[in-house]
Protein backbone atom coordinates (compact mmCIF):
# COMPACT_ATOMS: atom_id res chain seq x y z
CA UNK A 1 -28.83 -6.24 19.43
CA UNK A 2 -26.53 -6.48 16.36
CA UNK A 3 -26.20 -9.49 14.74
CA UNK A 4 -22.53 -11.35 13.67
CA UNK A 5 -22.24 -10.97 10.19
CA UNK A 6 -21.61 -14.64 9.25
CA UNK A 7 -25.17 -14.92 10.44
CA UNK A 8 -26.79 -12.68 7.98
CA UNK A 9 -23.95 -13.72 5.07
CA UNK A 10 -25.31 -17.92 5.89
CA UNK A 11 -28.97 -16.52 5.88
CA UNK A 12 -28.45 -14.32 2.90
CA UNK A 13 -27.09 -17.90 1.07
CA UNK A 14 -29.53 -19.82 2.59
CA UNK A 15 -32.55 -17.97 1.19
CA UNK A 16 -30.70 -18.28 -2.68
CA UNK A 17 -30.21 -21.93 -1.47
CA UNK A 18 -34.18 -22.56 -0.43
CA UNK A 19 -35.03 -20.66 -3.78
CA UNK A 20 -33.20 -23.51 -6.12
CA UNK A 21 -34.39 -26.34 -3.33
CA UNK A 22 -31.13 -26.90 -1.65
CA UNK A 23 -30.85 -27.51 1.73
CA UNK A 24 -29.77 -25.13 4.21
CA UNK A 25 -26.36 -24.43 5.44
CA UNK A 26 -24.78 -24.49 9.20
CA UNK A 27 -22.45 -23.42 11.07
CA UNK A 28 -22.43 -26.34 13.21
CA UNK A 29 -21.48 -28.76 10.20
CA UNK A 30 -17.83 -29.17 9.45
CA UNK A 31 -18.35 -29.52 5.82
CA UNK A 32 -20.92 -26.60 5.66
CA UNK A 33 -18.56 -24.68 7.13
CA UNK A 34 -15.92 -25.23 4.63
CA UNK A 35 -18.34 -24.56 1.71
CA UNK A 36 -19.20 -21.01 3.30
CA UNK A 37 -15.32 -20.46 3.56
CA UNK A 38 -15.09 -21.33 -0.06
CA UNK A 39 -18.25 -18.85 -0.99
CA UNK A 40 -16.86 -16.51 1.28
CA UNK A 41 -13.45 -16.90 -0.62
CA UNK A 42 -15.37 -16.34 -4.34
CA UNK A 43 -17.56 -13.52 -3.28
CA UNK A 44 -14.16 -11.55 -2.09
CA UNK A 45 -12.15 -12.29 -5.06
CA UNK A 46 -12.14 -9.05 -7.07
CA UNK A 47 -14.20 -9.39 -9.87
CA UNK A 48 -17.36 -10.89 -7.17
CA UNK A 49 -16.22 -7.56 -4.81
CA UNK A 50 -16.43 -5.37 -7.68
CA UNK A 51 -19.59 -6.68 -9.65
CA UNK A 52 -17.41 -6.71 -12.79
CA UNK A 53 -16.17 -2.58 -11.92
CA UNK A 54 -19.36 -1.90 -11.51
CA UNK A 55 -19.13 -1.40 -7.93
CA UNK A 56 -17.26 1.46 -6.36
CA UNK A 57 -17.32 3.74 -3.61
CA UNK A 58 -18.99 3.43 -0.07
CA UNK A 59 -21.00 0.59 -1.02
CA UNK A 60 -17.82 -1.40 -2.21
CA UNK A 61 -16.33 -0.41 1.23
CA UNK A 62 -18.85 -1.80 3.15
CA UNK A 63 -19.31 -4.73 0.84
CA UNK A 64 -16.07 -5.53 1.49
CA UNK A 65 -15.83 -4.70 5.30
CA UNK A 66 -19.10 -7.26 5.27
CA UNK A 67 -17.41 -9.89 3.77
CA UNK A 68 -14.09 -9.73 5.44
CA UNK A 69 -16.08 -9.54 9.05
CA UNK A 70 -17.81 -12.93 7.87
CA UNK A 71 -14.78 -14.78 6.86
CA UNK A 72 -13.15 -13.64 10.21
CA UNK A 73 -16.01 -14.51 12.64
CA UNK A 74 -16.21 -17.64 10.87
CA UNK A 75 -12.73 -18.80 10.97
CA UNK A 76 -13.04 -17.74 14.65
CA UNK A 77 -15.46 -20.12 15.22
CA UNK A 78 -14.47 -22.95 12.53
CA UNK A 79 -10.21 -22.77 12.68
CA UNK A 80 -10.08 -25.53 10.62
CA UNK A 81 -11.80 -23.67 7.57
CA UNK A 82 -9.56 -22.79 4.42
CA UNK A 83 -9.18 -19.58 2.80
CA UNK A 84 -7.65 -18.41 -0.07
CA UNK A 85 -8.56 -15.59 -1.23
CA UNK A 86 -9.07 -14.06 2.36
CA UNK A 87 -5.93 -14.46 4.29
């Protein structure tokens, strides 16, 4: 069964998260939910997308294509989240 992709992308932050003793993220909490919009936002602003040019190709595609599925299943299920850089 796949998986949403704002799943993996909060699980994928969460693990950096547990590494540096943070606590974990959720969907379920408003304010959580804005701070993934706002990672969301810096990982898809081009120099984060591109690894500095460094990135290019397929795996920049589906970097992107990740991303951009994220930010769209999670403003489906938070509408009151804020992009910028994902519009």
């Amino acid at each position: 069964m796949a998986r949403f992709a704002i799943e993996r992308y909060v699980e994928q932050k969460n693990q950096w998260r547990k590494l540096f003793g943070n606590e974990p993220l959720s969907l379920l909490n408003k304010e959580h939910a804005q701070h993934i919009a706002e990672c969301l936002d810096a990982d898809l602003s081009p120099e984060n997308l591109t690894c500095d040019g460094e990135l290019r190709g397929q795996a920049l595609r589906t970097k992107a294509n990740f991303l951009r599925r994220a930010a769209s299943e999670l403003k489906a299920l938070c509408p009151h989240v804020r992009f910028y850089e994902f519009a």
